[in-house]
PDB file of N, CA and C in Angstrom:
ATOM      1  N   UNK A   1       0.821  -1.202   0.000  1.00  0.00           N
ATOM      2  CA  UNK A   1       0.000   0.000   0.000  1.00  0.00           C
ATOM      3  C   UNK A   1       0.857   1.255   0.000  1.00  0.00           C
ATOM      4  N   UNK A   2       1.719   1.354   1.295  1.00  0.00           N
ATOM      5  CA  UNK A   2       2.540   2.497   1.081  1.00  0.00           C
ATOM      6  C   UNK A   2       4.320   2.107   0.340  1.00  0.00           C
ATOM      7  N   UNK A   3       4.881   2.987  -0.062  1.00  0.00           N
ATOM      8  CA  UNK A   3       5.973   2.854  -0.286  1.00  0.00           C
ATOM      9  C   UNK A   3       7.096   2.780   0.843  1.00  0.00           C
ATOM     10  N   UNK A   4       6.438   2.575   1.926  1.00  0.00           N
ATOM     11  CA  UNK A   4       7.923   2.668   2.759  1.00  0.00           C
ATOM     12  C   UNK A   4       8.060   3.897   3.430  1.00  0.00           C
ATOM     13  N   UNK A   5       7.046   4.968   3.260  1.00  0.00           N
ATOM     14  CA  UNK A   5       6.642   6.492   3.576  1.00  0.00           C
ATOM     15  C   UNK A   5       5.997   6.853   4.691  1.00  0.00           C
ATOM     16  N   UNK A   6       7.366   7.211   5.486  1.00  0.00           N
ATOM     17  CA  UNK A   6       6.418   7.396   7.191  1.00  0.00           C
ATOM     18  C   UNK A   6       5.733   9.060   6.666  1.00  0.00           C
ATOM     19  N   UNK A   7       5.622   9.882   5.746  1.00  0.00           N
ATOM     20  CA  UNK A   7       4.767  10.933   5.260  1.00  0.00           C
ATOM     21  C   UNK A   7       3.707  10.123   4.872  1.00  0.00           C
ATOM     22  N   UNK A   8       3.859  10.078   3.800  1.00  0.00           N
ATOM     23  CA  UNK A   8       2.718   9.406   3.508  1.00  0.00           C
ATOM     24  C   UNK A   8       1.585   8.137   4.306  1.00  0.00           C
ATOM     25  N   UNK A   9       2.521   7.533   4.978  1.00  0.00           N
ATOM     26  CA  UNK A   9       1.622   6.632   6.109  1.00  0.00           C
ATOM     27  C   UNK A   9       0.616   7.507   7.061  1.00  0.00           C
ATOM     28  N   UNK A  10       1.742   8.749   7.784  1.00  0.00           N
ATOM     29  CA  UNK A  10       0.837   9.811   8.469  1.00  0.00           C
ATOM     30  C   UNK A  10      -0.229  10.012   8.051  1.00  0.00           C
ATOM     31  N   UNK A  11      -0.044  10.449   6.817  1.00  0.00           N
ATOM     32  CA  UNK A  11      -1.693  11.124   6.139  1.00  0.00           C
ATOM     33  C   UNK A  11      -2.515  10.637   6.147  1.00  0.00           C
ATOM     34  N   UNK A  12      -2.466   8.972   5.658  1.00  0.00           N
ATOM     35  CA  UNK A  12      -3.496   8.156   5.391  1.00  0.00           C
ATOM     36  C   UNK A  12      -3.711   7.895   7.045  1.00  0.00           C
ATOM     37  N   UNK A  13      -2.824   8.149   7.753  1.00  0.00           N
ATOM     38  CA  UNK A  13      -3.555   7.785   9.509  1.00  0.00           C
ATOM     39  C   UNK A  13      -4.551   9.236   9.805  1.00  0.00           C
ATOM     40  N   UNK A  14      -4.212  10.627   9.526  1.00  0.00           N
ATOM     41  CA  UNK A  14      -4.815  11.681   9.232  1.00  0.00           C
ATOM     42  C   UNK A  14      -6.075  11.729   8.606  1.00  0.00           C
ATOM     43  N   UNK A  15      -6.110  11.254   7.738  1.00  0.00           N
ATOM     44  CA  UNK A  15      -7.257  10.838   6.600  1.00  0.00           C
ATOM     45  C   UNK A  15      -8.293   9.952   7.162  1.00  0.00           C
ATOM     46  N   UNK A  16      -7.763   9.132   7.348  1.00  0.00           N
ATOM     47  CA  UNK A  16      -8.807   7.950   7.877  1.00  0.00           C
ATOM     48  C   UNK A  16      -9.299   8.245   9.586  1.00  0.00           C
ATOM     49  N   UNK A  17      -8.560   9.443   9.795  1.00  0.00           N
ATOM     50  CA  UNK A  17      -9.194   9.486  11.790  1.00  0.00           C
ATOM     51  C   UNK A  17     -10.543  10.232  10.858  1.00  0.00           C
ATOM     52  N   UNK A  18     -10.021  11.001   9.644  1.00  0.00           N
ATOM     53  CA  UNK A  18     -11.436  12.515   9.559  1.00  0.00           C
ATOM     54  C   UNK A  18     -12.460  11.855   8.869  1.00  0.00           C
ATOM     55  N   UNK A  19     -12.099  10.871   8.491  1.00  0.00           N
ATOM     56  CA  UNK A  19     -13.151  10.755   7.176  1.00  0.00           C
ATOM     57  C   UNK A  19     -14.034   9.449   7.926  1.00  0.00           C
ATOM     58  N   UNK A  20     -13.399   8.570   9.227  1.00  0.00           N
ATOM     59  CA  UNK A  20     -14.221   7.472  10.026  1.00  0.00           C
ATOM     60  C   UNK A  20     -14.508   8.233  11.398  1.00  0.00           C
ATOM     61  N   UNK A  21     -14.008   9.143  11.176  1.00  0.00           N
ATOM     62  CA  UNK A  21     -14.472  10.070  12.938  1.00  0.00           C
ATOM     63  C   UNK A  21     -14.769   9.250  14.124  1.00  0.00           C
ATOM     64  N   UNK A  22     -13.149   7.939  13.883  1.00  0.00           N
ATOM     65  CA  UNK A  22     -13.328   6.911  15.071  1.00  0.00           C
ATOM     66  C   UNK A  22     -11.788   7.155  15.314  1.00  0.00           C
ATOM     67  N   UNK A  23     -11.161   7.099  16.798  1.00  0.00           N
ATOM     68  CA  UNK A  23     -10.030   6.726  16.988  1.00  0.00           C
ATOM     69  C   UNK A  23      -9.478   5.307  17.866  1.00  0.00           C
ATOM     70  N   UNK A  24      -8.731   5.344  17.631  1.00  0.00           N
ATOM     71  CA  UNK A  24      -8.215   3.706  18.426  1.00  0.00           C
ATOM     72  C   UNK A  24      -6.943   4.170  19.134  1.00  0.00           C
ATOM     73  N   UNK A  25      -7.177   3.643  20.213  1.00  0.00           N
ATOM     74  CA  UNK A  25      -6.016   3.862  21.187  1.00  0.00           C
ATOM     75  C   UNK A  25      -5.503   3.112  22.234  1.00  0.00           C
ATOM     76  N   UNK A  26      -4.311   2.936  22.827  1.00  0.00           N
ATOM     77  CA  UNK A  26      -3.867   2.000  24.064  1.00  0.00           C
ATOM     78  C   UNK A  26      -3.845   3.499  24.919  1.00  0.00           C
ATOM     79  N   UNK A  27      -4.384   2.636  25.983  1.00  0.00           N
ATOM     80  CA  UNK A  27      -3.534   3.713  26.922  1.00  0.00           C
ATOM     81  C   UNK A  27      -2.615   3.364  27.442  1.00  0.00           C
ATOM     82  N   UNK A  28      -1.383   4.383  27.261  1.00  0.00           N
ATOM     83  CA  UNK A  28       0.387   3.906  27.997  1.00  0.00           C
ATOM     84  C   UNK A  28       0.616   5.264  28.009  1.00  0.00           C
ATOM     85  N   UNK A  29       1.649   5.170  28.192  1.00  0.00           N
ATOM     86  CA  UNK A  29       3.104   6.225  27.957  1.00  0.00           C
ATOM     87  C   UNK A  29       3.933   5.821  26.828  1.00  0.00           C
ATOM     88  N   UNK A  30       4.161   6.551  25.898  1.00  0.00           N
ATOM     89  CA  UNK A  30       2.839   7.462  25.207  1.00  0.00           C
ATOM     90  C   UNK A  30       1.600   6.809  24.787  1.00  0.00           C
ATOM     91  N   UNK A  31       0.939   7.882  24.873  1.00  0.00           N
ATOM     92  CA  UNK A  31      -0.435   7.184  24.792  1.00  0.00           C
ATOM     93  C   UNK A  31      -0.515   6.413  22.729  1.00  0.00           C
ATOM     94  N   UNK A  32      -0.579   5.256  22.795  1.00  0.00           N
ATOM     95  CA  UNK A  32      -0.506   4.670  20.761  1.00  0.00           C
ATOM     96  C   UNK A  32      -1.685   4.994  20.003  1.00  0.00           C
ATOM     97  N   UNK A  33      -1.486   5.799  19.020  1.00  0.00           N
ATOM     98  CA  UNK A  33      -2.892   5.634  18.547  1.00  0.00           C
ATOM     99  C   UNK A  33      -2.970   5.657  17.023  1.00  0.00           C
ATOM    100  N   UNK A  34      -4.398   4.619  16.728  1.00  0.00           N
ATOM    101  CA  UNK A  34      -4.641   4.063  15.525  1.00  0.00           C
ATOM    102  C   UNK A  34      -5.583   5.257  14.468  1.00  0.00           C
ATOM    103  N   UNK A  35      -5.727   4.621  13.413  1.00  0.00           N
ATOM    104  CA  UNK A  35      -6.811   5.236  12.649  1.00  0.00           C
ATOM    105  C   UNK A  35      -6.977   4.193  11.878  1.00  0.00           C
ATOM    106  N   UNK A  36      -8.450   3.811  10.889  1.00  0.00           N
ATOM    107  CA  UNK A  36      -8.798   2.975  10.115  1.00  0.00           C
ATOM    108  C   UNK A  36      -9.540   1.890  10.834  1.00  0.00           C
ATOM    109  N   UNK A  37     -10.323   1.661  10.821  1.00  0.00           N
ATOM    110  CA  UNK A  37     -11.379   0.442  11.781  1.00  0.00           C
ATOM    111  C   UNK A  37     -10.777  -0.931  10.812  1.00  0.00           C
ATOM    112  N   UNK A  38     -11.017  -0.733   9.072  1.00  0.00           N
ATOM    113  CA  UNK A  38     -10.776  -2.117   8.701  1.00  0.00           C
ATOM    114  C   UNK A  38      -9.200  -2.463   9.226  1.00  0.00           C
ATOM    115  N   UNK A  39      -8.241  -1.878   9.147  1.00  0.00           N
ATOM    116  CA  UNK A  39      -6.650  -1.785   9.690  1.00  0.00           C
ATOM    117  C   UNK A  39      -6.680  -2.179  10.649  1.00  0.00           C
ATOM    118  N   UNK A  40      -7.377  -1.748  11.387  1.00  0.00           N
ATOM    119  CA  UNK A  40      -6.960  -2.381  13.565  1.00  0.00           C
ATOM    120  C   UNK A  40      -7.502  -3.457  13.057  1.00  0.00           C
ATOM    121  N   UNK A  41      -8.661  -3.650  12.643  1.00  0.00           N
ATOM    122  CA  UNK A  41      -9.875  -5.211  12.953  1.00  0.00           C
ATOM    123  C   UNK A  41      -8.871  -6.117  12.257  1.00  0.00           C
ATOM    124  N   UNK A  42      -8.128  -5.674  11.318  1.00  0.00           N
ATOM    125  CA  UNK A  42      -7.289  -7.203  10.351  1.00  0.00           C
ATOM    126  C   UNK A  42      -6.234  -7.823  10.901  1.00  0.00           C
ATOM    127  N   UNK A  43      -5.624  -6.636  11.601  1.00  0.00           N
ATOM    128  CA  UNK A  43      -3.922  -6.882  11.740  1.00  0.00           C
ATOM    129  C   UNK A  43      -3.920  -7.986  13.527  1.00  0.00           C
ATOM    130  N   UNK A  44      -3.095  -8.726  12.945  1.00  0.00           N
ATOM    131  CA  UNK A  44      -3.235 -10.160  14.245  1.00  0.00           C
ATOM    132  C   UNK A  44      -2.312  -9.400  14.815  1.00  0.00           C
ATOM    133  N   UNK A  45      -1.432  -7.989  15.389  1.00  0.00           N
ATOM    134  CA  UNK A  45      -1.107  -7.870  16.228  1.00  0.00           C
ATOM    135  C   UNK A  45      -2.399  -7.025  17.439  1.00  0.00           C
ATOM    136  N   UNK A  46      -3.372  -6.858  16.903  1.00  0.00           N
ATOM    137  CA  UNK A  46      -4.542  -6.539  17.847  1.00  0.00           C
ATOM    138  C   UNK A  46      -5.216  -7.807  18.787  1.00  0.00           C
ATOM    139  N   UNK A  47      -5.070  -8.495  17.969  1.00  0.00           N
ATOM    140  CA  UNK A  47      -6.028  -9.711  18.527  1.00  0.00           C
ATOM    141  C   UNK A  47      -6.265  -9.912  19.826  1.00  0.00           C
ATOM    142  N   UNK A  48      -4.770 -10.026  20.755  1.00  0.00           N
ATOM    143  CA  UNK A  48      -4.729  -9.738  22.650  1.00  0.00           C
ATOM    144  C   UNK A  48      -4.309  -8.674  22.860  1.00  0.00           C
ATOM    145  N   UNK A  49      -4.706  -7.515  22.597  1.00  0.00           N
ATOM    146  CA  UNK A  49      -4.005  -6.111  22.900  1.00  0.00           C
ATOM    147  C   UNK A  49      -5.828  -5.295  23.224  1.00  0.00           C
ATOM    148  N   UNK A  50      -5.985  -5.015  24.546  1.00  0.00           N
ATOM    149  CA  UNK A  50      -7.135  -4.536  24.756  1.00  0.00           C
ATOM    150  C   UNK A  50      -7.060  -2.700  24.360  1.00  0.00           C
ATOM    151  N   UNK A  51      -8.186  -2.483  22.931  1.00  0.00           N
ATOM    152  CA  UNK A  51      -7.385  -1.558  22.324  1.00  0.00           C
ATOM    153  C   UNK A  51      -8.832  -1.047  22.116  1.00  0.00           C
ATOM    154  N   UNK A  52      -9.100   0.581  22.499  1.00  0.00           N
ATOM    155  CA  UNK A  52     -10.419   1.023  23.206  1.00  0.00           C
ATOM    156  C   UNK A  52     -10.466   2.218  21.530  1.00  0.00           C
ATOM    157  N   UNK A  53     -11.693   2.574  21.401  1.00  0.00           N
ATOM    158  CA  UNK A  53     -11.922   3.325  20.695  1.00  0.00           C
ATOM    159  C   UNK A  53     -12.737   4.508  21.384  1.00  0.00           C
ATOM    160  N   UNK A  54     -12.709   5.883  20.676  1.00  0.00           N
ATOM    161  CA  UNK A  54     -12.998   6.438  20.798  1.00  0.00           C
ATOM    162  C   UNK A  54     -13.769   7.282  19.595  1.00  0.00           C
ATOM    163  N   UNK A  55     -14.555   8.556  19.816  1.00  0.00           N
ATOM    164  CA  UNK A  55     -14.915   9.434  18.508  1.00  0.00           C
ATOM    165  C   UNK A  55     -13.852  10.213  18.595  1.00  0.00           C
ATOM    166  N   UNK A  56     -13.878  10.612  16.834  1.00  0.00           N
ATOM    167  CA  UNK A  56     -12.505  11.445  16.996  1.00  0.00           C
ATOM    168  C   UNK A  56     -12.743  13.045  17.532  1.00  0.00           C
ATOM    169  N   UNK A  57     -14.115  13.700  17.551  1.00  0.00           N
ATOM    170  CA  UNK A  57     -14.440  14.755  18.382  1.00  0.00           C
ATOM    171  C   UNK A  57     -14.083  14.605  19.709  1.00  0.00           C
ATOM    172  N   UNK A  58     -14.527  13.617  20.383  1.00  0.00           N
ATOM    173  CA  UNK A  58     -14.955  13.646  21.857  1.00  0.00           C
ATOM    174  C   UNK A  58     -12.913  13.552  22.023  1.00  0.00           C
ATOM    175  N   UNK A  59     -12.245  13.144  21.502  1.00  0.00           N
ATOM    176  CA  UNK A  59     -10.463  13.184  21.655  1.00  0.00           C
ATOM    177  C   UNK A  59     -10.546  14.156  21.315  1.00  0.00           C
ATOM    178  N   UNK A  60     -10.642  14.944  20.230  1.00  0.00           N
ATOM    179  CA  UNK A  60     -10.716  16.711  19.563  1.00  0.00           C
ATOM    180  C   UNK A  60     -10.756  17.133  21.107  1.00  0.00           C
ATOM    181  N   UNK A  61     -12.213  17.100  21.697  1.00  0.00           N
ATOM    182  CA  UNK A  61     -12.301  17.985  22.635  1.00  0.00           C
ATOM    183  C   UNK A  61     -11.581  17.781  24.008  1.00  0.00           C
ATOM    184  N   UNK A  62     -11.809  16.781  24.472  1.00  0.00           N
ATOM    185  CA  UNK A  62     -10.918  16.009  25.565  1.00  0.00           C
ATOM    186  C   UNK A  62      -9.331  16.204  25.569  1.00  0.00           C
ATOM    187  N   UNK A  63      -8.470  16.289  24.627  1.00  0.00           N
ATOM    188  CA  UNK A  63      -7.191  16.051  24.101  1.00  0.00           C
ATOM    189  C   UNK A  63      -7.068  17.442  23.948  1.00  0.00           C
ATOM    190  N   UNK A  64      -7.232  17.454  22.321  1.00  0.00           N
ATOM    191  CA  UNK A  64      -6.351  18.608  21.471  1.00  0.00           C
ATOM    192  C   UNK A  64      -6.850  19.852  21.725  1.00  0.00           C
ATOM    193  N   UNK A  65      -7.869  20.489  22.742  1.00  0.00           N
ATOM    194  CA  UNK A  65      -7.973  21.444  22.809  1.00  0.00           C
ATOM    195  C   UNK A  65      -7.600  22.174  24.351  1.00  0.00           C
ATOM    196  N   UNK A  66      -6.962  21.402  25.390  1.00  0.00           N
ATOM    197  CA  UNK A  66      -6.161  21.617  26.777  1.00  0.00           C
ATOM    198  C   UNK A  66      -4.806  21.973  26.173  1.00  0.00           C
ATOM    199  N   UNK A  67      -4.743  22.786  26.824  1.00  0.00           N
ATOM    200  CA  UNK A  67      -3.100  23.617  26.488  1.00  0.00           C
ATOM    201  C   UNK A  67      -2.330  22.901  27.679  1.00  0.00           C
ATOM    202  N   UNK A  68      -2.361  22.808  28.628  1.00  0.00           N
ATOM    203  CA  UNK A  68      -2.112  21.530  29.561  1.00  0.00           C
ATOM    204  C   UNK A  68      -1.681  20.735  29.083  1.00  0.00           C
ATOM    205  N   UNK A  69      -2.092  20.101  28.255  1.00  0.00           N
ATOM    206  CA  UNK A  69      -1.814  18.480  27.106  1.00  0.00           C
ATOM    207  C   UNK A  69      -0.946  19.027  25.924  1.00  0.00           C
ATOM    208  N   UNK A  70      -1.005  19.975  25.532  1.00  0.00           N
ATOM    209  CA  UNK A  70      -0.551  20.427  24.030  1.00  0.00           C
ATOM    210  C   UNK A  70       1.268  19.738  24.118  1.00  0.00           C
ATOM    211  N   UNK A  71       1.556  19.724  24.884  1.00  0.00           N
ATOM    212  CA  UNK A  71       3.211  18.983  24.777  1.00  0.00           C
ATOM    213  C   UNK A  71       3.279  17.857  25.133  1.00  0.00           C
ATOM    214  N   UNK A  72       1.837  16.811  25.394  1.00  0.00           N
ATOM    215  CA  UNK A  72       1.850  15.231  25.902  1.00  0.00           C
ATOM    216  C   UNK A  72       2.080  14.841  24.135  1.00  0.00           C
ATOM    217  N   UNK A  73       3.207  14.130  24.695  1.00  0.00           N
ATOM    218  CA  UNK A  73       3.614  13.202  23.188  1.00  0.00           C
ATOM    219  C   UNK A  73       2.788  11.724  23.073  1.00  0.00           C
ATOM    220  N   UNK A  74       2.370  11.838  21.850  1.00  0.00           N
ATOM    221  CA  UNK A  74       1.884  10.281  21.350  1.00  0.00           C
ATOM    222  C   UNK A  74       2.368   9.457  20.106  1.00  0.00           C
ATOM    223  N   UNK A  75       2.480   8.297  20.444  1.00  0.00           N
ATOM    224  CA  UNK A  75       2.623   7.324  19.251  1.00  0.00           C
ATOM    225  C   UNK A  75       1.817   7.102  18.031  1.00  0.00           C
ATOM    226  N   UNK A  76       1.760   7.353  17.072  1.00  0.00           N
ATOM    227  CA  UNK A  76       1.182   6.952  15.850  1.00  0.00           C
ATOM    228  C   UNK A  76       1.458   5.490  15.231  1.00  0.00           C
ATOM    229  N   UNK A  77       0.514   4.924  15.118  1.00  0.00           N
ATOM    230  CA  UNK A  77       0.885   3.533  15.099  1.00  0.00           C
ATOM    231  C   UNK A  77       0.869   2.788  14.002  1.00  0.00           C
ATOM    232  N   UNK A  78       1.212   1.957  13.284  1.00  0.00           N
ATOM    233  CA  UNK A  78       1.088   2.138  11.960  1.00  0.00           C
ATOM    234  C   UNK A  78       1.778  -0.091  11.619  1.00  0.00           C
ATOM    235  N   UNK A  79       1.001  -0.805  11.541  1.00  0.00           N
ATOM    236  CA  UNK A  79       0.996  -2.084  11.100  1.00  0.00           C
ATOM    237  C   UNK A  79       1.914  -2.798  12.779  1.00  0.00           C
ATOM    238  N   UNK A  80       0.948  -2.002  13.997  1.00  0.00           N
ATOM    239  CA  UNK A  80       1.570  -2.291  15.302  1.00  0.00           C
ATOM    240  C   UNK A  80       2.878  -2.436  15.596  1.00  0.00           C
ATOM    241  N   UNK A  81       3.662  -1.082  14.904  1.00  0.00           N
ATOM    242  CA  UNK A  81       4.503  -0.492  15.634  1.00  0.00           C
ATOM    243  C   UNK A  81       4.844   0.645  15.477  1.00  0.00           C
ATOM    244  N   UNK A  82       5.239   1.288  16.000  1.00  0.00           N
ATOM    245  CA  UNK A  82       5.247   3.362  16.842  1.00  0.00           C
ATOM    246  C   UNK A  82       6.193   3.611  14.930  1.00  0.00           C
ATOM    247  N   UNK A  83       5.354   4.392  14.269  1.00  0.00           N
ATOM    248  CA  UNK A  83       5.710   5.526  13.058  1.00  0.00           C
ATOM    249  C   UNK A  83       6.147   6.473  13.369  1.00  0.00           C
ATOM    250  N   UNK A  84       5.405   7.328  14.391  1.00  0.00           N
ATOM    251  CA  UNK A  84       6.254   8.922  14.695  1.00  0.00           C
ATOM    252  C   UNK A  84       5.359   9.079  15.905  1.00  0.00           C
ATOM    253  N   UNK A  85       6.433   9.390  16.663  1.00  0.00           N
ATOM    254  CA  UNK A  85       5.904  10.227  18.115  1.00  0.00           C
ATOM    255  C   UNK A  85       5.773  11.393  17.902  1.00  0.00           C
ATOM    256  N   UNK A  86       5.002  12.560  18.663  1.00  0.00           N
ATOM    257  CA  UNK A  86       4.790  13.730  17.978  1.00  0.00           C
ATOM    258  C   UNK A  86       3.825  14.205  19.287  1.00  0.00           C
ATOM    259  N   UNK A  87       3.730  15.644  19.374  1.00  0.00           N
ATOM    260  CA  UNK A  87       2.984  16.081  20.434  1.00  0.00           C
ATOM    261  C   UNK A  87       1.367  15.868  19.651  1.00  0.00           C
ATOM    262  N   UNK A  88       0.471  15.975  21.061  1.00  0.00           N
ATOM    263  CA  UNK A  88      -0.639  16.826  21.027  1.00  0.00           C
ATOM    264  C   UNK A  88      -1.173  17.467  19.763  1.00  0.00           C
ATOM    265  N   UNK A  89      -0.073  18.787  19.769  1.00  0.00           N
ATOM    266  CA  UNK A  89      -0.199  20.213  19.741  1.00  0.00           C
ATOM    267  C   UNK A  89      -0.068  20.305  17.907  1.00  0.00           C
ATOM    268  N   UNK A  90       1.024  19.136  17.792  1.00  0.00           N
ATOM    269  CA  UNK A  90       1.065  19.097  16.753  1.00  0.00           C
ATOM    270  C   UNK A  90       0.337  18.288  15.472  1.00  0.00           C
ATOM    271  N   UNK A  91      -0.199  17.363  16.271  1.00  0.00           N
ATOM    272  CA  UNK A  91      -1.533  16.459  15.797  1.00  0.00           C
ATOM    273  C   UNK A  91      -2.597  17.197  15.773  1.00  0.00           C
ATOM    274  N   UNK A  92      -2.900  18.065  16.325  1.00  0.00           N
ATOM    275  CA  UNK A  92      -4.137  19.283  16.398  1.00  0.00           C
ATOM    276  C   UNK A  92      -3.921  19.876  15.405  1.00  0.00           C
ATOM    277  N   UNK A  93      -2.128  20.203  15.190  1.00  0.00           N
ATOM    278  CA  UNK A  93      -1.955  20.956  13.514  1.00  0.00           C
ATOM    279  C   UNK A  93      -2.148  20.320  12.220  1.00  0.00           C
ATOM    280  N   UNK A  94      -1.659  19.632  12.500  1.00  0.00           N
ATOM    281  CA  UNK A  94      -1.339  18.650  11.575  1.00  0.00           C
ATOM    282  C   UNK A  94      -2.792  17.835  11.085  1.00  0.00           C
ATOM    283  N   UNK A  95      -3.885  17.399  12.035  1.00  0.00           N
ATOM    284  CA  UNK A  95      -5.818  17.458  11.778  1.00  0.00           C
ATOM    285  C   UNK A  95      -6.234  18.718  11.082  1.00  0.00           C
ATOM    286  N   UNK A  96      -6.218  19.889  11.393  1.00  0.00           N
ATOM    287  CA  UNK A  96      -6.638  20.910  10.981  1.00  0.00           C
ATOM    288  C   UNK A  96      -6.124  21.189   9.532  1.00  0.00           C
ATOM    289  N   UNK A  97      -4.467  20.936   9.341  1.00  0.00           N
ATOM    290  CA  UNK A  97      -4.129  21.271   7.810  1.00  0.00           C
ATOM    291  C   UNK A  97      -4.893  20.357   6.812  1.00  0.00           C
ATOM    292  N   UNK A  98      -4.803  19.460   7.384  1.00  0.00           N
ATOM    293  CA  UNK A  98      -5.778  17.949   6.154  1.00  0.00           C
ATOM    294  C   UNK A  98      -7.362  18.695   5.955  1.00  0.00           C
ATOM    295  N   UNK A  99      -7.808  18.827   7.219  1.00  0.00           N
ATOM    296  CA  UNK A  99      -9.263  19.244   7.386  1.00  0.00           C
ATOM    297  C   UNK A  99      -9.596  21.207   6.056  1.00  0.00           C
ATOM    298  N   UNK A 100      -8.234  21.707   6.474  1.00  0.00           N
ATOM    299  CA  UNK A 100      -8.499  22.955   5.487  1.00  0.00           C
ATOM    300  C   UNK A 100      -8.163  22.477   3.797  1.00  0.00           C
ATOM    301  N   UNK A 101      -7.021  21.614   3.707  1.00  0.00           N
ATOM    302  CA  UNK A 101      -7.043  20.919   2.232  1.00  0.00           C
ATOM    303  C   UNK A 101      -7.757  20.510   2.150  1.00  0.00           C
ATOM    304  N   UNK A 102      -8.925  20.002   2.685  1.00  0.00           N
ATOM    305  CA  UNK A 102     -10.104  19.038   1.658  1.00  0.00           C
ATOM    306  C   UNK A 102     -11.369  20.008   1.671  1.00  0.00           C
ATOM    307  N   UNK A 103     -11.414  21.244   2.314  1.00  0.00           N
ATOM    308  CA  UNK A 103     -12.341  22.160   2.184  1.00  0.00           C
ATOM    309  C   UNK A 103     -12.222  22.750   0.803  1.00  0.00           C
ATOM    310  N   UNK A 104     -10.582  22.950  -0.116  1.00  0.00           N
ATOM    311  CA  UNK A 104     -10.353  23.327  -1.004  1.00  0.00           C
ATOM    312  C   UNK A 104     -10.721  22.452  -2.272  1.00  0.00           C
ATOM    313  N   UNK A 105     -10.661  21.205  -1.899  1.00  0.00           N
ATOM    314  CA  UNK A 105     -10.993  20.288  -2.901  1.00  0.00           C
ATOM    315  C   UNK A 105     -12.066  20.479  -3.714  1.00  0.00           C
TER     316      UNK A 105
END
């Protein structure tokens, strides 16, 4: 699917939180988190990993909008194992730029 592209992997994890407005997550340090429902449901490293979902608003609001949190780093997870750690603050940016490119579309 991807070329080997931790950019391009991002996006499609970007893409798929906005467009299924579901998130998947462990809770740890850092907190891991998924995007894509068919992706988590396939991959046999989920199978014993108790791995909670959420809406991606109710995280919007809960999460990315505490300035408190804006420097808690998280894992992006990507065929169950960590792609890019990255704040909060910057996943809030980084949602919003995808969300203003497809307004242009």
């Amino acid at each position: 699917m991807f070329e080997n592209d931790t950019t391009e992997r991002y996006e499609f994890f970007l893409k798929k939180l906005i467009e299924e407005e579901m998130l998947y997550y462990i809770k740890s340090v850092p907190l891991k988190l998924w995007s894509g429902k068919e992706l988590v449901e396939s991959l046999e490293f989920f199978k014993d990993i108790n791995i909670e979902k959420v809406e991606f608003y109710r995280f919007y609001a809960d999460n990315l909008t505490k300035k408190d949190l804006k420097q808690t780093e998280v894992s992006i997870m990507y065929n169950g194992e960590t792609e890019k750690i990255i704040t909060l603050e910057q996943l809030k940016n980084d949602i919003n730029d995808v969300r203003d490119r497809k307004k242009f579309l």
